[in-house]
C-alpha atoms as a PDB file:
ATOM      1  CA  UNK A   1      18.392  -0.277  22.824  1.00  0.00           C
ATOM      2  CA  UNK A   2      16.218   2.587  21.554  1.00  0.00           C
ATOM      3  CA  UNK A   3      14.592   5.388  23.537  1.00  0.00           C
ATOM      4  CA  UNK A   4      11.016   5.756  23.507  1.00  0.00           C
ATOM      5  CA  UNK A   5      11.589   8.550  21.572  1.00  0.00           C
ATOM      6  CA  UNK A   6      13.741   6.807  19.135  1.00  0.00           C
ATOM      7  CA  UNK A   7      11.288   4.414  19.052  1.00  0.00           C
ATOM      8  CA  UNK A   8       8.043   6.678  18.335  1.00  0.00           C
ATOM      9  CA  UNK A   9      10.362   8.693  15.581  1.00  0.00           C
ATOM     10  CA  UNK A  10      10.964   5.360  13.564  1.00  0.00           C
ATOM     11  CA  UNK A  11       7.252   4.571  13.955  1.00  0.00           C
ATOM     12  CA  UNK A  12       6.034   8.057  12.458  1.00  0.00           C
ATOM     13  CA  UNK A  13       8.704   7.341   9.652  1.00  0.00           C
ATOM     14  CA  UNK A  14       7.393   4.075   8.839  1.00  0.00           C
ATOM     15  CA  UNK A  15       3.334   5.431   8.754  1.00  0.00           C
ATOM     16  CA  UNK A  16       4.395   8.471   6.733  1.00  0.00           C
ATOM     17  CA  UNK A  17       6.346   6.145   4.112  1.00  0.00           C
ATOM     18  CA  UNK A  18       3.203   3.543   4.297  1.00  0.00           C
ATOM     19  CA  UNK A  19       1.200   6.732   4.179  1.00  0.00           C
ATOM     20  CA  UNK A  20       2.911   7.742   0.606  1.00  0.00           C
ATOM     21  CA  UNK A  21       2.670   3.997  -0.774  1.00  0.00           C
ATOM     22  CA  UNK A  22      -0.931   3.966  -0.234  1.00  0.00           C
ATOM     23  CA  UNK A  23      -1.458   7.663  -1.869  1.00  0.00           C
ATOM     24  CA  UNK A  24       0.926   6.421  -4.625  1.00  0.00           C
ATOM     25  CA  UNK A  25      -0.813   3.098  -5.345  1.00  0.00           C
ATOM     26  CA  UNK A  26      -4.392   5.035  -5.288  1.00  0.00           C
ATOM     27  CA  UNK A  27      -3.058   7.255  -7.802  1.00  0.00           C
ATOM     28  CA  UNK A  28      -0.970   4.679 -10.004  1.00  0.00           C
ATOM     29  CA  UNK A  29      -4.579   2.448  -9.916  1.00  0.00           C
ATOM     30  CA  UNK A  30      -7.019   5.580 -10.423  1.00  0.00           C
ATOM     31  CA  UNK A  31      -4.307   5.951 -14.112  1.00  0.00           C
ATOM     32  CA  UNK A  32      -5.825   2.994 -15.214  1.00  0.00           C
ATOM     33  CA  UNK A  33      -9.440   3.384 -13.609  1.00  0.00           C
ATOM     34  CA  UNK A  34      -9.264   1.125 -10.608  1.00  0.00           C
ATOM     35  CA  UNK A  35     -10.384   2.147  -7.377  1.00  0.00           C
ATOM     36  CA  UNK A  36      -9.955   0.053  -4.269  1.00  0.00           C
ATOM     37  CA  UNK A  37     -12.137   1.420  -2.051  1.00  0.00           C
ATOM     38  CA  UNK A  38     -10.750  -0.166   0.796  1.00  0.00           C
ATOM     39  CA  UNK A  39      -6.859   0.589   0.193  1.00  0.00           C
ATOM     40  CA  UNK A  40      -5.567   1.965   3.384  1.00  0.00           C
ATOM     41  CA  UNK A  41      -2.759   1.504   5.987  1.00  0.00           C
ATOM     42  CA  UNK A  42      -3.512  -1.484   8.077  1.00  0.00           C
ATOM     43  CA  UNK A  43      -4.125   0.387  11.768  1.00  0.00           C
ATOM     44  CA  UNK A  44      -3.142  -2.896  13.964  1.00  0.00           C
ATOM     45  CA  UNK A  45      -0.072  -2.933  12.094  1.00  0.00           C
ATOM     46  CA  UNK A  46       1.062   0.786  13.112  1.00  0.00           C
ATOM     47  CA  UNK A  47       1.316  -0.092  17.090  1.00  0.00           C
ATOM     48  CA  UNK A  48       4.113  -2.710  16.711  1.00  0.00           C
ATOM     49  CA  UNK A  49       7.632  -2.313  16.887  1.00  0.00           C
ATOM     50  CA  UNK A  50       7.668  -4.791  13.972  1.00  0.00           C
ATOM     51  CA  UNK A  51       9.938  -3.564  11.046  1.00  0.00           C
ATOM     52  CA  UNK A  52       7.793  -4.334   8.726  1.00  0.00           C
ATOM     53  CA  UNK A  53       5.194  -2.256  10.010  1.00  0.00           C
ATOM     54  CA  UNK A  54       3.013  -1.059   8.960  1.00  0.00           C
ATOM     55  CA  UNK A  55       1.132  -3.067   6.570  1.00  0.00           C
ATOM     56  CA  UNK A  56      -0.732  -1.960   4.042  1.00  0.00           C
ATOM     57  CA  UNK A  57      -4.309  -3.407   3.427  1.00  0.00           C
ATOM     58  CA  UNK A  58      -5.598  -3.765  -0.175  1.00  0.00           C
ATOM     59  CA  UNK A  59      -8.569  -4.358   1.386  1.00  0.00           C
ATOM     60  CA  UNK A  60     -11.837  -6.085  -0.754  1.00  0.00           C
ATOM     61  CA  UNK A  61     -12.918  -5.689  -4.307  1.00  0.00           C
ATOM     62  CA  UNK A  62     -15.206  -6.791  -6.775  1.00  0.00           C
ATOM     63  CA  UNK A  63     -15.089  -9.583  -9.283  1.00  0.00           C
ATOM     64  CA  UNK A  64     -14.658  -6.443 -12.102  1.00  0.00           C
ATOM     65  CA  UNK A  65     -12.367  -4.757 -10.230  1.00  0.00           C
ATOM     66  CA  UNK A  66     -10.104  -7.662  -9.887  1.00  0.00           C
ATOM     67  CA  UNK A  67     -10.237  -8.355 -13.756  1.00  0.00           C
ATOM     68  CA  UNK A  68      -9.401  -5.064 -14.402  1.00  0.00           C
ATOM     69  CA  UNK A  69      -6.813  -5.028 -12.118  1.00  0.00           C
ATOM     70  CA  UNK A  70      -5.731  -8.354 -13.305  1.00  0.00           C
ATOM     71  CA  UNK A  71      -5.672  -6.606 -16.989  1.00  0.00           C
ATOM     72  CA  UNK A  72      -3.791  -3.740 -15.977  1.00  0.00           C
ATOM     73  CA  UNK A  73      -1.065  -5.713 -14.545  1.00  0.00           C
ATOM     74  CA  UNK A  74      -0.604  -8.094 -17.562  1.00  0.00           C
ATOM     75  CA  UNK A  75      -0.808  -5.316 -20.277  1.00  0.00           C
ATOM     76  CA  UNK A  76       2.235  -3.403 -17.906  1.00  0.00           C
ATOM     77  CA  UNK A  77       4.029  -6.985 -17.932  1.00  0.00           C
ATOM     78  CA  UNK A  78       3.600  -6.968 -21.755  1.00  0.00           C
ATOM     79  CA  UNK A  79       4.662  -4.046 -22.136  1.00  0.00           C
ATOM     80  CA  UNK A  80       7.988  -5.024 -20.588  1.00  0.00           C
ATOM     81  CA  UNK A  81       7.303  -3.281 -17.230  1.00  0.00           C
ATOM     82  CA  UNK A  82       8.828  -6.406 -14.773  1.00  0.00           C
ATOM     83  CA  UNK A  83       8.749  -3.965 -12.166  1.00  0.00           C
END
């Protein structure tokens, strides 16, 4: 069984990597001029013990914004990026 201290150490690892994929997706999107303005780490998600957690939340976007998005993705499958 972990420590609370264990416990609150794997936590703040899990936010910080979260906190990366979120800057890394906002940057990857922002290449291809998409913004989601909503894109953030999901806050209810941080205070589980889940290990999953935390979740990141795309959060809501326009009809153009989803096109684009949608385009984005398909030219980068085209392209022969699976990924």
């Amino acid at each position: 069984m972990m420590t609370t201290m264990e416990r609150r150490r794997a936590t703040e690892g899990r936010v910080r990597a979260a906190e990366d994929a979120v800057a890394r997706l906002k940057e990857g999107l922002s290449g291809v001029g998409i913004t989601l303005p909503s894109l953030r780490i999901d806050p209810v998600s941080c205070a589980g013990n889940e290990p999953a957690a935390p979740l990141v939340d795309l959060g809501r976007c326009n009809l153009d914004t989803a096109l684009r998005l949608s385009a984005a993705l398909e030219m980068q499958r085209q392209a022969g990026h699976d990924g």
